[in-house]
Every structure is written in structure tokens, then in C-alpha cells.
PDB file of N, CA and C in Angstrom:
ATOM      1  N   UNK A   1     -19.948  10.470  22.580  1.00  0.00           N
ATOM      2  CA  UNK A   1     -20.916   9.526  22.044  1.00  0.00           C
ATOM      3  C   UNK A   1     -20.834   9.525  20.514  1.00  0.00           C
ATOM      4  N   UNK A   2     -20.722   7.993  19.748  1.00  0.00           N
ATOM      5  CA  UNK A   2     -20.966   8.314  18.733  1.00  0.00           C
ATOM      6  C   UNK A   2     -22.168   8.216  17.790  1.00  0.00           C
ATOM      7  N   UNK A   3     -22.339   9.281  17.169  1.00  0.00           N
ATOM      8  CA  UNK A   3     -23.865   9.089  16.351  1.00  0.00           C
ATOM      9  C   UNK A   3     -23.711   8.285  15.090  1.00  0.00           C
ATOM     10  N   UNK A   4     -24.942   7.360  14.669  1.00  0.00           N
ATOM     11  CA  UNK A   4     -24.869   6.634  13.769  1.00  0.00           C
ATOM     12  C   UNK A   4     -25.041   7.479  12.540  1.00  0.00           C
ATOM     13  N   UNK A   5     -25.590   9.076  12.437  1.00  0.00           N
ATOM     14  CA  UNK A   5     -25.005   9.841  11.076  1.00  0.00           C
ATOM     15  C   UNK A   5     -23.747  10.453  11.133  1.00  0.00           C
ATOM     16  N   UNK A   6     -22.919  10.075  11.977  1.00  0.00           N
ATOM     17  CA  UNK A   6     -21.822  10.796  11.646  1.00  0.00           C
ATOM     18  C   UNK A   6     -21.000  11.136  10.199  1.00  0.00           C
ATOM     19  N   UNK A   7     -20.190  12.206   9.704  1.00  0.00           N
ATOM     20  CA  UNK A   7     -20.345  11.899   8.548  1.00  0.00           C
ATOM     21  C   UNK A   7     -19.041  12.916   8.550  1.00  0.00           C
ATOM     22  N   UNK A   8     -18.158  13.305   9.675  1.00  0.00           N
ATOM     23  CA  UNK A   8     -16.740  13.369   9.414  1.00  0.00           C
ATOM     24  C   UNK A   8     -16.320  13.617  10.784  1.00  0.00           C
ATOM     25  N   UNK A   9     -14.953  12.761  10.863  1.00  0.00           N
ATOM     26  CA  UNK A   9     -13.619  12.509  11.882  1.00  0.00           C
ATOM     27  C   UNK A   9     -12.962  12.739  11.819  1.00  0.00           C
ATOM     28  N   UNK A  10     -12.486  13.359  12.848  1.00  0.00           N
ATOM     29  CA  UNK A  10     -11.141  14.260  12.215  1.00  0.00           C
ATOM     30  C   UNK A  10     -10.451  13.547  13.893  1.00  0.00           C
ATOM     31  N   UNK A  11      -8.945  13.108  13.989  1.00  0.00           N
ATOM     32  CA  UNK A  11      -8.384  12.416  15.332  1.00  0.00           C
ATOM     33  C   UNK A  11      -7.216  11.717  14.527  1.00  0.00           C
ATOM     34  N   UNK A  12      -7.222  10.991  15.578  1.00  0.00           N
ATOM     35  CA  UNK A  12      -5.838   9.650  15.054  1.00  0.00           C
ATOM     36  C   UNK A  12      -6.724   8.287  15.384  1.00  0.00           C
ATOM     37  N   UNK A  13      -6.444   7.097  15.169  1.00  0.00           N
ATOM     38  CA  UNK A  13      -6.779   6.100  14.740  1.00  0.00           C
ATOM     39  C   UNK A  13      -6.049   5.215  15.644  1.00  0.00           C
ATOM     40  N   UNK A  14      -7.300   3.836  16.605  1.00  0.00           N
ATOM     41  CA  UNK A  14      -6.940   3.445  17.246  1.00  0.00           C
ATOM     42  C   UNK A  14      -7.304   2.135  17.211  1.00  0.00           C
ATOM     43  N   UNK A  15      -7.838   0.745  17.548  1.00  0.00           N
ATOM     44  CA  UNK A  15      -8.372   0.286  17.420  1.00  0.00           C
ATOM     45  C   UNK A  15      -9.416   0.243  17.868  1.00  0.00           C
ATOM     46  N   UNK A  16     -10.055   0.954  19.389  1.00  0.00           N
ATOM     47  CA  UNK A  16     -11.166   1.376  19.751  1.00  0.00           C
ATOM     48  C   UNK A  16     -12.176   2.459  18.952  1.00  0.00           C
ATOM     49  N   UNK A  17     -11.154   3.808  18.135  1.00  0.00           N
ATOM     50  CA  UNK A  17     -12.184   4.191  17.172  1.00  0.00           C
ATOM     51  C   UNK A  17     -12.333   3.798  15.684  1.00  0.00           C
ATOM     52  N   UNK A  18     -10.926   2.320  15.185  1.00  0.00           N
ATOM     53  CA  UNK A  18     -11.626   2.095  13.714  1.00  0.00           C
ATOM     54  C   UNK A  18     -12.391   1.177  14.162  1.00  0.00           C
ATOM     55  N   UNK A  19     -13.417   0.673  15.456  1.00  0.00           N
ATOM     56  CA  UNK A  19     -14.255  -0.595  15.552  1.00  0.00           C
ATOM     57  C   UNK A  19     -15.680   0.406  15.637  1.00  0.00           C
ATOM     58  N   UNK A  20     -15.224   2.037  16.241  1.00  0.00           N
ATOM     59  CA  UNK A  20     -16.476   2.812  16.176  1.00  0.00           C
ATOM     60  C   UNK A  20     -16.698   3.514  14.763  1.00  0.00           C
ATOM     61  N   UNK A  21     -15.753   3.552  13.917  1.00  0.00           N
ATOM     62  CA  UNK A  21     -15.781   4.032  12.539  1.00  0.00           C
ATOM     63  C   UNK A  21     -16.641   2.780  11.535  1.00  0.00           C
ATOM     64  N   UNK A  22     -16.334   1.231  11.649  1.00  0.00           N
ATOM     65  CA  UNK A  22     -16.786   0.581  10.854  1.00  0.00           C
ATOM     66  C   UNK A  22     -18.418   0.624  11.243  1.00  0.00           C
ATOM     67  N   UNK A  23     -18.716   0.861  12.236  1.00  0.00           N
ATOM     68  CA  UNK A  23     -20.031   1.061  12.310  1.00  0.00           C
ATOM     69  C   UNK A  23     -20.767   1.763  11.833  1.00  0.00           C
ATOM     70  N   UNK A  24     -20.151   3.107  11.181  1.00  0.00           N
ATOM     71  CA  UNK A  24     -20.994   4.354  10.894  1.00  0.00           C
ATOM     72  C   UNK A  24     -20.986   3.745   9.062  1.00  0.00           C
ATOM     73  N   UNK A  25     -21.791   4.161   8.815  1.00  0.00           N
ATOM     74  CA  UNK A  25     -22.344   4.253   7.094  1.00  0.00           C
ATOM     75  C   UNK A  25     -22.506   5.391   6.193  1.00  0.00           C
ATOM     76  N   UNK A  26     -22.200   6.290   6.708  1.00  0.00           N
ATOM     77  CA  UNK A  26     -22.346   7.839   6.600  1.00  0.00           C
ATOM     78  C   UNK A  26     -21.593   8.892   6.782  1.00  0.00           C
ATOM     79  N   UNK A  27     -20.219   8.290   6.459  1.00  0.00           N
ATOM     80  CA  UNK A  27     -18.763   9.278   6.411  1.00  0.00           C
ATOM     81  C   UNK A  27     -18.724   9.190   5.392  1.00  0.00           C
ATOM     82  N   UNK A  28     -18.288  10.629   5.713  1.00  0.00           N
ATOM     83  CA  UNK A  28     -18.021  11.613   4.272  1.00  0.00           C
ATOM     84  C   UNK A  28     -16.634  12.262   3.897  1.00  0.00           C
ATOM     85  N   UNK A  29     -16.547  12.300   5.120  1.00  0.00           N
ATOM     86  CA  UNK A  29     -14.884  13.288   5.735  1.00  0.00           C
ATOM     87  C   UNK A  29     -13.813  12.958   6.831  1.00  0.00           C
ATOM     88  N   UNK A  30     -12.773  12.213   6.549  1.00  0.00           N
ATOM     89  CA  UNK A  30     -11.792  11.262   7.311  1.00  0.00           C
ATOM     90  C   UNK A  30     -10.772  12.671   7.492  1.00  0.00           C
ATOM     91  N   UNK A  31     -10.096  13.154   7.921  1.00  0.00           N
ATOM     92  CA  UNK A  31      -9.446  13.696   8.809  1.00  0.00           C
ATOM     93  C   UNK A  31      -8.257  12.575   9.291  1.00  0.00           C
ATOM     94  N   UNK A  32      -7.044  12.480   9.632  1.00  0.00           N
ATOM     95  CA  UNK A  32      -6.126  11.447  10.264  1.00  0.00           C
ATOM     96  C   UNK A  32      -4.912  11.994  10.681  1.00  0.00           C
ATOM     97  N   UNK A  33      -4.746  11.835  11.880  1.00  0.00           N
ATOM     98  CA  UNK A  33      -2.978  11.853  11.687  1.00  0.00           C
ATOM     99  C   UNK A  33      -2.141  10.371  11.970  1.00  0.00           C
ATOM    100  N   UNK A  34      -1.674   9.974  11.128  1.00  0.00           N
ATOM    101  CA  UNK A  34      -1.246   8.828  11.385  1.00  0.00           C
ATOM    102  C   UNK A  34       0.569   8.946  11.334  1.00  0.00           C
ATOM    103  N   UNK A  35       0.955   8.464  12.569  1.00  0.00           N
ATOM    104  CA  UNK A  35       2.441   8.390  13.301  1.00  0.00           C
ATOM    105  C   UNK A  35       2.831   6.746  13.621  1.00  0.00           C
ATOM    106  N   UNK A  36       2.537   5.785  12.854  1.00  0.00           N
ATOM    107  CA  UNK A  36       3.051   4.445  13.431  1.00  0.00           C
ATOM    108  C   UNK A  36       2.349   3.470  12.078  1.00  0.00           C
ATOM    109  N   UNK A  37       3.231   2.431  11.921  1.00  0.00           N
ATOM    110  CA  UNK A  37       3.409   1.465  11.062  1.00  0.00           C
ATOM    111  C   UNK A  37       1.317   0.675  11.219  1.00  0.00           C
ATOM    112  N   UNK A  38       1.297   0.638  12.756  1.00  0.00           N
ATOM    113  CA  UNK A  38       0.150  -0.053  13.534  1.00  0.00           C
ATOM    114  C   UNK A  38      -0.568   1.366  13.119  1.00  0.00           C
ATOM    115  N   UNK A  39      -0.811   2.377  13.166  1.00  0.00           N
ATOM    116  CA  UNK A  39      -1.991   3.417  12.819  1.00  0.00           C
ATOM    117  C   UNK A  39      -2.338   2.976  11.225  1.00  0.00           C
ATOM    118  N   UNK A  40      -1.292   3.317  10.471  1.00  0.00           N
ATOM    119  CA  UNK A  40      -1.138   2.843   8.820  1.00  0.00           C
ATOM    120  C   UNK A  40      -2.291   1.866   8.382  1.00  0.00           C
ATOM    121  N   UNK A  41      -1.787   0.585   9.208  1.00  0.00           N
ATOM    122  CA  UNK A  41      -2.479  -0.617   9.096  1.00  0.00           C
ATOM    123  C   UNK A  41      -4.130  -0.521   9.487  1.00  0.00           C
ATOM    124  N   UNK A  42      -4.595   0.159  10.166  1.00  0.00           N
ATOM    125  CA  UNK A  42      -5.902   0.156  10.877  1.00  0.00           C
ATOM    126  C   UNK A  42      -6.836   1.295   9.738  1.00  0.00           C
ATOM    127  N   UNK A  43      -5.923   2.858   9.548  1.00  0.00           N
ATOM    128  CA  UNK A  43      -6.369   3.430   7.929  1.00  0.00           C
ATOM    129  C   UNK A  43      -6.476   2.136   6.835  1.00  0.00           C
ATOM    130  N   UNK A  44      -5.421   1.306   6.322  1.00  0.00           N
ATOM    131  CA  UNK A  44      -5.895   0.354   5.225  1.00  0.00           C
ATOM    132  C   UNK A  44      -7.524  -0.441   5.745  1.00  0.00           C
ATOM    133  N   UNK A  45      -7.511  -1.085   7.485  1.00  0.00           N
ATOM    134  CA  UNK A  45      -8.504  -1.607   7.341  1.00  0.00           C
ATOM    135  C   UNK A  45      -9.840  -0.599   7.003  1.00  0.00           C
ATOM    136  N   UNK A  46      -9.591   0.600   7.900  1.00  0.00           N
ATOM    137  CA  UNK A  46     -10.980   1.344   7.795  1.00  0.00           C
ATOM    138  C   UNK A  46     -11.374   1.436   6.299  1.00  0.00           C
ATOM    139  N   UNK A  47     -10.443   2.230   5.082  1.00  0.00           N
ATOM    140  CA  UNK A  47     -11.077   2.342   3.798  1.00  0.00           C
ATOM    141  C   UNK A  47     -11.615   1.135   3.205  1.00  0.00           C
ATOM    142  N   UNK A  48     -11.248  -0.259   3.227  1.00  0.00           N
ATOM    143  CA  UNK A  48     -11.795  -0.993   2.539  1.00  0.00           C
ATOM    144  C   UNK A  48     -12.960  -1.286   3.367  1.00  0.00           C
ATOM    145  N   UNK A  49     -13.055  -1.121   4.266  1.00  0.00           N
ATOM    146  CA  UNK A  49     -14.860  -1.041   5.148  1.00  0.00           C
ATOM    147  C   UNK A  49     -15.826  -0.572   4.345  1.00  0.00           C
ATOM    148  N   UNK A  50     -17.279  -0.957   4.577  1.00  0.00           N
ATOM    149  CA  UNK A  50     -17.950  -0.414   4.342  1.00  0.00           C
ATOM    150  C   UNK A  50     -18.574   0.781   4.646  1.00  0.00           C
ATOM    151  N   UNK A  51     -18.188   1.293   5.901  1.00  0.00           N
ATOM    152  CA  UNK A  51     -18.116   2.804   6.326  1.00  0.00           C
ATOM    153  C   UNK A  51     -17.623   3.924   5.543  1.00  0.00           C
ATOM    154  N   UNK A  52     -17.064   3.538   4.536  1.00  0.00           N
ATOM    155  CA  UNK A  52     -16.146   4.640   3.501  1.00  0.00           C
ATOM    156  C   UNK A  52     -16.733   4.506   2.281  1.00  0.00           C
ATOM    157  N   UNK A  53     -17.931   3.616   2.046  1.00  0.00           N
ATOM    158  CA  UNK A  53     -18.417   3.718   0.731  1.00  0.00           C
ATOM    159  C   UNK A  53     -18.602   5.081  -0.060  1.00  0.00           C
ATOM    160  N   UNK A  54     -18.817   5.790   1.185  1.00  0.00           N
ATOM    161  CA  UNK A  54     -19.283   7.581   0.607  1.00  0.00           C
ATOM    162  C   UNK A  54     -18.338   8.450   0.617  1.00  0.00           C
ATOM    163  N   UNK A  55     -17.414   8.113   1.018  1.00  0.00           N
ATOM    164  CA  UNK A  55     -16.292   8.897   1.896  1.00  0.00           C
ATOM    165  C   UNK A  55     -15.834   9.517   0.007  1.00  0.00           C
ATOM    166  N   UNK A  56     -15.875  11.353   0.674  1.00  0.00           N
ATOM    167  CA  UNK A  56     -15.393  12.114  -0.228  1.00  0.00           C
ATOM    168  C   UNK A  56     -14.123  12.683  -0.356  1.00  0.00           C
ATOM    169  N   UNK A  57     -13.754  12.619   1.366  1.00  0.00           N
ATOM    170  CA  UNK A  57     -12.422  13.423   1.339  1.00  0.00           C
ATOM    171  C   UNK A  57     -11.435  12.639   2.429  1.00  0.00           C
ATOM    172  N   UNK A  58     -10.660  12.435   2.157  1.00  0.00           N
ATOM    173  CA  UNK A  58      -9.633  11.566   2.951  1.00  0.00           C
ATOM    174  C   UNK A  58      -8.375  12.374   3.368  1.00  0.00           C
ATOM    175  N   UNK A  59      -8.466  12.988   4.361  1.00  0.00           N
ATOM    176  CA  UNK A  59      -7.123  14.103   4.989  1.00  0.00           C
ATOM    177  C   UNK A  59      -6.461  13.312   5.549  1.00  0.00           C
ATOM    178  N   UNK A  60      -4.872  12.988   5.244  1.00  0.00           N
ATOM    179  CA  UNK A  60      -3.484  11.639   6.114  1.00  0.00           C
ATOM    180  C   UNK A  60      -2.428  12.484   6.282  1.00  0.00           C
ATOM    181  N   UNK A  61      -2.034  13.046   7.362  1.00  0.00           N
ATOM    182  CA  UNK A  61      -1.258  13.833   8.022  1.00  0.00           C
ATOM    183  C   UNK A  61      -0.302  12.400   8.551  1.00  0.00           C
ATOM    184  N   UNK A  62       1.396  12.076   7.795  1.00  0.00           N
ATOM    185  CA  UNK A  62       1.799  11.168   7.802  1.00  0.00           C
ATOM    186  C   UNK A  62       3.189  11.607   8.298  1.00  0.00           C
ATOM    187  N   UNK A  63       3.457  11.346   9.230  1.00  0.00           N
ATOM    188  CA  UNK A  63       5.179  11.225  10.050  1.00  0.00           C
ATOM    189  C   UNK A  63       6.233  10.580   9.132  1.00  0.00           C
ATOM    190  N   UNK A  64       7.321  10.486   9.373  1.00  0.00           N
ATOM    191  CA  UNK A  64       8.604   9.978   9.068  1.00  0.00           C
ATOM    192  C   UNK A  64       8.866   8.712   9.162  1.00  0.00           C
ATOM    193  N   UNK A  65       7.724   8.943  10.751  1.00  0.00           N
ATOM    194  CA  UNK A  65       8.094   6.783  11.160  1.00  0.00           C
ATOM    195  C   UNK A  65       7.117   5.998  10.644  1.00  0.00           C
ATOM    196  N   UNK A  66       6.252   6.295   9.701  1.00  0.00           N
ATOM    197  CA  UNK A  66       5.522   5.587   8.868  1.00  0.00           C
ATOM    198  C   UNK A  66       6.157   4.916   7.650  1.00  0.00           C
ATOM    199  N   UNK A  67       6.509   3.359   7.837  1.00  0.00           N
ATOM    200  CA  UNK A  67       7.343   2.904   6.542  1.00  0.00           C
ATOM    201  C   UNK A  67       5.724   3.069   5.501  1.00  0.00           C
ATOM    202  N   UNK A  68       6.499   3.021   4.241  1.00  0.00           N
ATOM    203  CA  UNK A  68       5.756   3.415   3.022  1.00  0.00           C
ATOM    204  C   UNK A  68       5.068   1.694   2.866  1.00  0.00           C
ATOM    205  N   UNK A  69       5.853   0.647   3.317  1.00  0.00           N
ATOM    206  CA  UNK A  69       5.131  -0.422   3.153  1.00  0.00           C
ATOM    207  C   UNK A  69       3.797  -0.666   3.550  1.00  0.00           C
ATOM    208  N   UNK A  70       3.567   0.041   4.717  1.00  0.00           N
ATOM    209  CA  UNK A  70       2.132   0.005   5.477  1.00  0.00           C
ATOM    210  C   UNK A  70       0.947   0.134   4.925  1.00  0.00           C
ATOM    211  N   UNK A  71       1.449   1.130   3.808  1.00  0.00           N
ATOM    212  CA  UNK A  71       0.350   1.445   3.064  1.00  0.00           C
ATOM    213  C   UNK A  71       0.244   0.893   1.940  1.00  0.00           C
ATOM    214  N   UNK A  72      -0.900  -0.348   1.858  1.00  0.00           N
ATOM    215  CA  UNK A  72      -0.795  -1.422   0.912  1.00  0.00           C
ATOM    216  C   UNK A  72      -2.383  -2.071   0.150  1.00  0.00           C
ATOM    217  N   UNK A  73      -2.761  -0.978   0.436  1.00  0.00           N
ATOM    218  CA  UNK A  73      -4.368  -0.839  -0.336  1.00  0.00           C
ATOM    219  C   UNK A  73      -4.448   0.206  -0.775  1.00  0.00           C
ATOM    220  N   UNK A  74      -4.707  -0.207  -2.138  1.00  0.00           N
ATOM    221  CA  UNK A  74      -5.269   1.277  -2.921  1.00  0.00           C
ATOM    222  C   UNK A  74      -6.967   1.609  -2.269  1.00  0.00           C
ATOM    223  N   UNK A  75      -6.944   2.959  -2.530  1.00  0.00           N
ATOM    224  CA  UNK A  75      -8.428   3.344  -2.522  1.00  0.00           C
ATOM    225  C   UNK A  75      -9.652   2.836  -3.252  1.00  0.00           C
ATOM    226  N   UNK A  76     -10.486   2.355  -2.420  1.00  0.00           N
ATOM    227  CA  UNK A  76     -11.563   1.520  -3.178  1.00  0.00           C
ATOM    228  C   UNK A  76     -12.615   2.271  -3.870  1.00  0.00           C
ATOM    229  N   UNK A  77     -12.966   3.515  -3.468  1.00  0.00           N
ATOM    230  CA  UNK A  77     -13.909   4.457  -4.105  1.00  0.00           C
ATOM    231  C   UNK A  77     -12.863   5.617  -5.222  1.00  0.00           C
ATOM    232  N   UNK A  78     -13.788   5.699  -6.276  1.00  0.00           N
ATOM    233  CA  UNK A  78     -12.933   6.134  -7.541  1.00  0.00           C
ATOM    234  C   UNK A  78     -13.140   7.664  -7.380  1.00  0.00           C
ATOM    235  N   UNK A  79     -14.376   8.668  -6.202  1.00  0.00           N
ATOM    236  CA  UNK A  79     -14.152   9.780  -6.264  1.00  0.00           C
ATOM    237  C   UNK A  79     -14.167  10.405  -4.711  1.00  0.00           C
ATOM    238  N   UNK A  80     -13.252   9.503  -4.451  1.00  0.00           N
ATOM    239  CA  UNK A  80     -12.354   9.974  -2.915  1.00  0.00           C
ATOM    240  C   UNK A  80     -11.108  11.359  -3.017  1.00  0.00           C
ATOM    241  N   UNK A  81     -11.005  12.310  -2.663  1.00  0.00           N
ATOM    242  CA  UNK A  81     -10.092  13.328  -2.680  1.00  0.00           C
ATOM    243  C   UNK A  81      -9.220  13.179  -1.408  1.00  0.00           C
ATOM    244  N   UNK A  82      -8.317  12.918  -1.819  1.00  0.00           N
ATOM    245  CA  UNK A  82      -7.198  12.794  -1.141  1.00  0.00           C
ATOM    246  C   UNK A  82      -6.005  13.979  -0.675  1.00  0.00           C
ATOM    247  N   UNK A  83      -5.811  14.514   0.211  1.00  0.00           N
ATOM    248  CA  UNK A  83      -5.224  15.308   1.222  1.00  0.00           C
ATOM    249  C   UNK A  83      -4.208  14.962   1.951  1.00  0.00           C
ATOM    250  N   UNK A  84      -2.738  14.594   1.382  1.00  0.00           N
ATOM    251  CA  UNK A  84      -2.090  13.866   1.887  1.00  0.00           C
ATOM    252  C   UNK A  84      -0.690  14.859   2.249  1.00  0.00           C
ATOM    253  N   UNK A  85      -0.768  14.915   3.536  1.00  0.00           N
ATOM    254  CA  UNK A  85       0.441  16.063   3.656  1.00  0.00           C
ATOM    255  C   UNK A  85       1.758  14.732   4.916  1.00  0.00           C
ATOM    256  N   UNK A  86       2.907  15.146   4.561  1.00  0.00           N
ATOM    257  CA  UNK A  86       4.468  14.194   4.674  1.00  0.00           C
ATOM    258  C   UNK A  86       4.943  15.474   5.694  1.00  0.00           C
ATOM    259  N   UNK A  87       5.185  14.360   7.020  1.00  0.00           N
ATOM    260  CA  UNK A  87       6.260  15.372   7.938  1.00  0.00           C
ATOM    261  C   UNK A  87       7.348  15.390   7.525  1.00  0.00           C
ATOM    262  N   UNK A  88       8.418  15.794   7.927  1.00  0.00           N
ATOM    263  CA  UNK A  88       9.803  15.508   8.206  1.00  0.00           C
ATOM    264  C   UNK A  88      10.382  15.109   6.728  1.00  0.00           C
ATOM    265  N   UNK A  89       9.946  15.812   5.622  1.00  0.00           N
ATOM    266  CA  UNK A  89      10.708  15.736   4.488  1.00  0.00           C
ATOM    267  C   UNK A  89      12.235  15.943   4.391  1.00  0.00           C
ATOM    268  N   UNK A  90      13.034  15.776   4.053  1.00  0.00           N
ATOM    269  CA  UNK A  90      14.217  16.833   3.491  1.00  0.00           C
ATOM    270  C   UNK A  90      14.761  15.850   2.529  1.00  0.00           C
ATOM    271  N   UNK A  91      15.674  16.256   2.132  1.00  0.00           N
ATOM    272  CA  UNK A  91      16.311  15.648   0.682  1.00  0.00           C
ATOM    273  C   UNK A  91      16.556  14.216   0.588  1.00  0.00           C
ATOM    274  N   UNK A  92      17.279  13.880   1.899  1.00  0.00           N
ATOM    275  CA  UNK A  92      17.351  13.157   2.429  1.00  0.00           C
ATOM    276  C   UNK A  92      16.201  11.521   2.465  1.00  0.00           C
ATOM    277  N   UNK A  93      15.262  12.347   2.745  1.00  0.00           N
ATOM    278  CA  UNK A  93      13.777  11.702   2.625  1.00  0.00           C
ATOM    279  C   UNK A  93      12.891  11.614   1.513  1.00  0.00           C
ATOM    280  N   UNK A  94      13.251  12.178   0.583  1.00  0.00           N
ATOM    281  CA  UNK A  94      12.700  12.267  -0.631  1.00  0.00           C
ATOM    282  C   UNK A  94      12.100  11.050  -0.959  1.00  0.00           C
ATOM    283  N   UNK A  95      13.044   9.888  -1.206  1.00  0.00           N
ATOM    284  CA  UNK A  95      12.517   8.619  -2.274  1.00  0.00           C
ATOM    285  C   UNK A  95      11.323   8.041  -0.616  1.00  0.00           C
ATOM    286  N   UNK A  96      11.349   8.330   0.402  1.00  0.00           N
ATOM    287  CA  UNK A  96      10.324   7.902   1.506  1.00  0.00           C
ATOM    288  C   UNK A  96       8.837   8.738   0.611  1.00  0.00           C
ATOM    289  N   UNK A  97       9.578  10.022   0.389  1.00  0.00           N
ATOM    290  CA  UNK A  97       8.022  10.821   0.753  1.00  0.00           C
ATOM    291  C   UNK A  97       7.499  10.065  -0.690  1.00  0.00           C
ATOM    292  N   UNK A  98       8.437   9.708  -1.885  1.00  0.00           N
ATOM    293  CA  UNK A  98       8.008   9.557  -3.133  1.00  0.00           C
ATOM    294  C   UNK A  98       7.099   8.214  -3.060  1.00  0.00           C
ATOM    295  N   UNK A  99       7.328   7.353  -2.203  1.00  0.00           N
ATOM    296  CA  UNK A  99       6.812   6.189  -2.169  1.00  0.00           C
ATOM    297  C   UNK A  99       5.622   6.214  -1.765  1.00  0.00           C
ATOM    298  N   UNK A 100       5.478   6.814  -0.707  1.00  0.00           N
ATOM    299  CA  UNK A 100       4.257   7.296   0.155  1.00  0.00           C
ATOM    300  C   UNK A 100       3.577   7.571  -0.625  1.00  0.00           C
ATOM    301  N   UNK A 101       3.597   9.080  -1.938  1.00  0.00           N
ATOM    302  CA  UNK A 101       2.696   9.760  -2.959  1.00  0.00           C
ATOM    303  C   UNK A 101       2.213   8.263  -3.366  1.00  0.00           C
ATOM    304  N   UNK A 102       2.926   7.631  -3.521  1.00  0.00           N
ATOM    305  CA  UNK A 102       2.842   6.222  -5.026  1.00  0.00           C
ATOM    306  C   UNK A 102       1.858   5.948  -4.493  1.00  0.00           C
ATOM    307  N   UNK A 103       1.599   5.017  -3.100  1.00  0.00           N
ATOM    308  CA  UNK A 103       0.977   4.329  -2.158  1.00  0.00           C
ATOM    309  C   UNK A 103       0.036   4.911  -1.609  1.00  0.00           C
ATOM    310  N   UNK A 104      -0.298   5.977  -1.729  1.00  0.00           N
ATOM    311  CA  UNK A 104      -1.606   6.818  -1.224  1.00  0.00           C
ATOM    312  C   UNK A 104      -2.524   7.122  -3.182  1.00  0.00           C
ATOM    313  N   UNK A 105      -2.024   7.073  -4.240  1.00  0.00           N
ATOM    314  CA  UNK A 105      -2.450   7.312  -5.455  1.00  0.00           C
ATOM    315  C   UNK A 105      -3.810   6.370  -6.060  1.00  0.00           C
ATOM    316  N   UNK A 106      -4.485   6.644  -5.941  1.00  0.00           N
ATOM    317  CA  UNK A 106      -5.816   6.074  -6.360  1.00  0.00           C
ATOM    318  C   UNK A 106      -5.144   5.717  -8.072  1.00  0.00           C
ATOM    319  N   UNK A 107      -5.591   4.561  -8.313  1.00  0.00           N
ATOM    320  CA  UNK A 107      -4.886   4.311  -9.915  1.00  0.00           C
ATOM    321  C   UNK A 107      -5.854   4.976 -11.233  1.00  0.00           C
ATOM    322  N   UNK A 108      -6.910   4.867 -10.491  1.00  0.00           N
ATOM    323  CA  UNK A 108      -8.150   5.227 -11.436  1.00  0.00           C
ATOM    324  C   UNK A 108      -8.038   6.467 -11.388  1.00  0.00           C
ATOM    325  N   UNK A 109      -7.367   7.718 -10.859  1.00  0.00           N
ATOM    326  CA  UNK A 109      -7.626   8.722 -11.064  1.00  0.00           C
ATOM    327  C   UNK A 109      -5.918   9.355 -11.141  1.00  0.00           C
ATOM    328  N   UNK A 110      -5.223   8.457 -10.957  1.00  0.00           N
ATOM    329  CA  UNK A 110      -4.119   8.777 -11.501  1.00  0.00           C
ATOM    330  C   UNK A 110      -2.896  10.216 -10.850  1.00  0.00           C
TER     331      UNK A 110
END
């Protein structure tokens, strides 16, 4: 069941729970593992929601098969902490994981 104070999620992202996430007003603490181009896309919709107005800490546990394009909204709140950990690095993958950092970087906080 979800409660209307909820105020952190920790899962993966579906379209059944970002339609139960835009409902809540009172997250604080996002938790994610996101593995697909379609998960990516549903994180961009949730942050620009109004459900994330408060949101302090943003944890994105991000796979390999996540193109870096997906992620195509900056962060709308200027004191969101961001927790962004890259599977499947190797040298190889570098300019992926570098893009990703870019694309997860709040500009205002640099």
C-alpha cells in the first residue's frame, strides 16, 4: 500500500510505480536502479514532477544498456544530492560512463 507521506523509495521504476510516485508530495529519498533506455525515460518524467519538489537525495544505480541520451533533463531542484553509481565500466566504456556523469550533473551546483 502506498502512503500519501511517503518520503523514500528505494526499487526500479515502472510505469505503474512512477504513476504511484507522482502522487506522493513528500519524497525525500529516491533510491533507483535503472537498466533500460524506457526506465531512464520514466526517472526524467518522475524528477520534473511535482513529487520531487523536496527530494534531497537521488540514488541511480545505472547499467551499461542505458544510452547516455536518455538522460535529458537536468535536475530541477538546486539542493538535490546525487548518488550516481555506473555498472560495467572498463576502459573501454569510459567516454559512456563520462557522458552519463555530464547528464546526471545538476548545472547549478556544478
Amino acid at each position: 500500500m502506498w502512503s500519501p507521506d511517503l518520503r523514500m523509495y528505494t526499487g526500479q521504476l515502472s510505469d505503474y510505480v512512477l504513476s504511484k510516485l507522482q502522487q506522493l508530495h513528500s519524497l525525500r529519498h529516491i533510491n533507483l536502479g535503472i537498466s533500460s533506455n524506457h526506465q531512464a525515460t520514466l526517472l526524467m518524467n518522475l524528477i520534473t514532477s511535482t513529487s520531487c519538489k523536496h527530494l534531497n537525495i537521488l540514488g541511480v544505480v545505472v547499467t551499461s544498456d542505458v544510452l547516455p541520451e536518455a538522460i535529458t533533463t537536468n535536475l530541477p531542484v538546486t539542493k538535490v544530492w546525487v548518488d550516481l553509481y555506473l555498472l560495467d565500466v572498463t576502459d573501454a566504456r569510459m567516454s559512456w560512463a563520462c557522458e552519463m556523469v555530464a547528464n546526471f550533473n545538476n548545472p547549478s551546483q556544478g
